[in-house]
Protein backbone atom coordinates (compact mmCIF):
# COMPACT_ATOMS: atom_id res chain seq x y z
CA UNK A 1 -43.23 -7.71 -73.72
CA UNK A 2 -41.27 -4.97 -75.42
CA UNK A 3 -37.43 -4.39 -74.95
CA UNK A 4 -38.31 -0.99 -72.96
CA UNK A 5 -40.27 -2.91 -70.61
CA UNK A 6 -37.35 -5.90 -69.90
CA UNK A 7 -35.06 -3.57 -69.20
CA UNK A 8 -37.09 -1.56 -66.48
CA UNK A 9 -37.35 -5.07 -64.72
CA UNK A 10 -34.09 -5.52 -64.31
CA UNK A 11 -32.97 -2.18 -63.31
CA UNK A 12 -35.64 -2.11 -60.41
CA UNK A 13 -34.10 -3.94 -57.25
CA UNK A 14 -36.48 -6.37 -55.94
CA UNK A 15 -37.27 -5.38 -52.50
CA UNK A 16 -38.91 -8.45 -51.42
CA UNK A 17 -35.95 -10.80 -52.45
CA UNK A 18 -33.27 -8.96 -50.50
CA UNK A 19 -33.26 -9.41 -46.41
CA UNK A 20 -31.53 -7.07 -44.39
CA UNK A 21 -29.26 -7.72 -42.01
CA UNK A 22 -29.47 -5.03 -39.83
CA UNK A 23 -31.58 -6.19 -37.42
CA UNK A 24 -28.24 -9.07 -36.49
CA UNK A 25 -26.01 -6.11 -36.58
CA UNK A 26 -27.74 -3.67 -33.86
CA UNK A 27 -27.95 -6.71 -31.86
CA UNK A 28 -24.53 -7.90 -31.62
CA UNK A 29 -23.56 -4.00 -31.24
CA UNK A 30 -25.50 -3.95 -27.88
CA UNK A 31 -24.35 -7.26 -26.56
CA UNK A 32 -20.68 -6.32 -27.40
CA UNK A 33 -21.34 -2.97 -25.10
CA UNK A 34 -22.83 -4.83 -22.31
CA UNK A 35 -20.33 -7.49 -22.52
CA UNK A 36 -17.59 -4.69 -22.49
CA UNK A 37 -19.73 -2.84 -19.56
CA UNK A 38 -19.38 -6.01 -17.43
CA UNK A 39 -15.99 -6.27 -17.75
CA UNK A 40 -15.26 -2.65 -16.93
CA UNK A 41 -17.22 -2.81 -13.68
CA UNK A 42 -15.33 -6.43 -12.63
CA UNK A 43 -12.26 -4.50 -13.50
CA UNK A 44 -13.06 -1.76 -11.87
CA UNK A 45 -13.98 -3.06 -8.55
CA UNK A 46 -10.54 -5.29 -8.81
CA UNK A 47 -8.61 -2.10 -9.05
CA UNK A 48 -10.40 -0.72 -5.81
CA UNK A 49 -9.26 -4.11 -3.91
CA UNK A 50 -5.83 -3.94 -5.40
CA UNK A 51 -5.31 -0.59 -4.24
CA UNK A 52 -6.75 -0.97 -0.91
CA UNK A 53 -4.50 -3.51 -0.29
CA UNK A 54 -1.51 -1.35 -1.92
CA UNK A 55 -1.74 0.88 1.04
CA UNK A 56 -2.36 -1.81 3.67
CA UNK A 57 1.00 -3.41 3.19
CA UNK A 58 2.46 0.15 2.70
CA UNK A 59 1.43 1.23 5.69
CA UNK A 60 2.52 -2.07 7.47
CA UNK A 61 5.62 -1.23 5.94
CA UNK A 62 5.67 2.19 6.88
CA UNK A 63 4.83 0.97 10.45
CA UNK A 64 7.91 -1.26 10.77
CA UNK A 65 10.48 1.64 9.80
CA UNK A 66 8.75 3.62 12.28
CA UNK A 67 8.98 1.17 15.03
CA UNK A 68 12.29 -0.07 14.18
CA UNK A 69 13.39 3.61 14.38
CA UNK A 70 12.04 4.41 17.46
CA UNK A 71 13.30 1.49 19.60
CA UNK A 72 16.67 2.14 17.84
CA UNK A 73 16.05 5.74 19.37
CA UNK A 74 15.38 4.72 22.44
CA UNK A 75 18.19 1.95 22.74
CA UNK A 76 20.56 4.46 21.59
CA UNK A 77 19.76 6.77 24.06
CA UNK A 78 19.33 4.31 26.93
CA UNK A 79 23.06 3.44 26.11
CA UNK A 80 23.70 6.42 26.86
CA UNK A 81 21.67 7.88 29.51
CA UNK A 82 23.06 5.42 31.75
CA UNK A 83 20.51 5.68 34.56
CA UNK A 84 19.59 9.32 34.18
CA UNK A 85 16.27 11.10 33.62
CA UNK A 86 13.32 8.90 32.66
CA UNK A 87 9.52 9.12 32.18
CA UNK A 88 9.54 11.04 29.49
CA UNK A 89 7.89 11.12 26.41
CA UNK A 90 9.55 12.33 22.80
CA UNK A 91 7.76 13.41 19.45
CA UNK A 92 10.70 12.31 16.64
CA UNK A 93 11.01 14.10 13.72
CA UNK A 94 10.37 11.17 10.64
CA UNK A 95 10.04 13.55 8.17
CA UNK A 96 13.35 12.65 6.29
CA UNK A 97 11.75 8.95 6.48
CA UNK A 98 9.59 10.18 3.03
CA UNK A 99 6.70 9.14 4.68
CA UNK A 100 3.58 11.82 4.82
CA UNK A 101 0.94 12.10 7.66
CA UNK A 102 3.39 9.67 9.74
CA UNK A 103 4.21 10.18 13.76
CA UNK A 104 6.52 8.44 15.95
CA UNK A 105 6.21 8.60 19.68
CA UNK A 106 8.86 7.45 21.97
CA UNK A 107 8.08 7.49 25.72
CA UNK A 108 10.66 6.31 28.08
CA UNK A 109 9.66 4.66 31.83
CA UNK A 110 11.62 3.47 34.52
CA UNK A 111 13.93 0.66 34.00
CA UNK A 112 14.44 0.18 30.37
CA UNK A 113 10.92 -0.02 29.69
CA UNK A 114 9.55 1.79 26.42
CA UNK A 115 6.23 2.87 24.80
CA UNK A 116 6.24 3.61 21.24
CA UNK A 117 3.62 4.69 19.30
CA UNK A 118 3.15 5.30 15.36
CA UNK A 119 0.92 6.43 13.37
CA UNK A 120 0.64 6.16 9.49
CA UNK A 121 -1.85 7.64 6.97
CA UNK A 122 -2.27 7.04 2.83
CA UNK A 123 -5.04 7.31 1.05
CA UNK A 124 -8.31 6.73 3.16
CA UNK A 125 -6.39 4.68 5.67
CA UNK A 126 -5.10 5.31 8.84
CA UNK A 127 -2.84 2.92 11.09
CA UNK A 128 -2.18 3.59 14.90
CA UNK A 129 0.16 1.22 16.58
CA UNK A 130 0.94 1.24 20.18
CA UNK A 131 3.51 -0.80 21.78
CA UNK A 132 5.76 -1.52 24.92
CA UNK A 133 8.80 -3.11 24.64
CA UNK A 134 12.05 -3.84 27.06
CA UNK A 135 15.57 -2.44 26.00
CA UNK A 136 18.20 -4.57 26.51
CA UNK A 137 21.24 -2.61 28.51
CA UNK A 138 24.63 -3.71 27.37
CA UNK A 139 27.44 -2.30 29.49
CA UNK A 140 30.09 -1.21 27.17
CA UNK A 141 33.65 -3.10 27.15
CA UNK A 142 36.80 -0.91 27.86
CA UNK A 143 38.83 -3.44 25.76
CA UNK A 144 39.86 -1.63 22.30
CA UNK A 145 38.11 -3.18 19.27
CA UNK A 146 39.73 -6.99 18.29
CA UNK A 147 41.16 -7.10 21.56
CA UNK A 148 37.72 -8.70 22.94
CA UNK A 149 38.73 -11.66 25.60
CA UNK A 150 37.11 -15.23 24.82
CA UNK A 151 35.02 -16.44 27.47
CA UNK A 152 37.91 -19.08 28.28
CA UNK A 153 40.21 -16.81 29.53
CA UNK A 154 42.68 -17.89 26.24
């Protein structure tokens, strides 16, 4: 064997001697994706639930206020009606309340009786409430404020 010859050998990469490892590599590409696809769709669907339930309690908030308002309204205005026109129903203004697609219905029956009905809206979600409730009627004191008599007579 000449020197010529030796020296090709060597140059020429043996292609039987080297494996490739590309095969490995494509694989563990496309199990990284799907394991990364999985996780995006559990992630995903735990955003929908999370949001969902975002509004719920939002709009249960929402609800409250409204209510709260309303028989505030309508003991306010009880106070002061002192026996005067009832059966009658109201449509309050809540738009300073900040809270969009809301109503607030206040209807007023005999006695101190009162019907009050919200509605809320976010999102996909609507909540209706409908209630009655009874107004307490506190007769107002003529005494001047601090000079309230104990029950004793002291």
């Amino acid at each position: 064997m000449s020197i010529r010859q030796q020296s090709l050998i060597h140059c020429r990469p043996s292609v039987s001697n080297r494996k490739s490892p590309g095969g490995f590599v494509l694989v563990f590409v496309i199990v990284a994706i799907l394991i990364i696809g999985i996780e995006m769709f559990v992630l995903g669907a735990m955003a929908n639930t999370l949001q969902y339930q975002s509004h719920r309690v939002y709009l249960e908030a929402c609800q409250r206020n409204l209510l709260g308002s309303g028989l505030a309204w309508a003991r306010q205005n009880i106070q002061e009606s002192s026996g005067g026109i009832r059966d009658y129903t109201i449509e309050l203004d809540v738009s300073e309340m900040d809270v969009p697609g809301s109503t607030l219905s206040v209807t007023v029956g005999a006695g101190s009786e009162v019907q009050i009905q919200t509605s809320c809206h976010r999102g996909r979600q609507t909540l209706n409430h409908s209630g009655t409730y009874e107004i307490e009627r506190h007769d107002q004191q003529e005494t001047a404020p601090g000079t309230r008599q104990s029950p004793a007579g002291d």
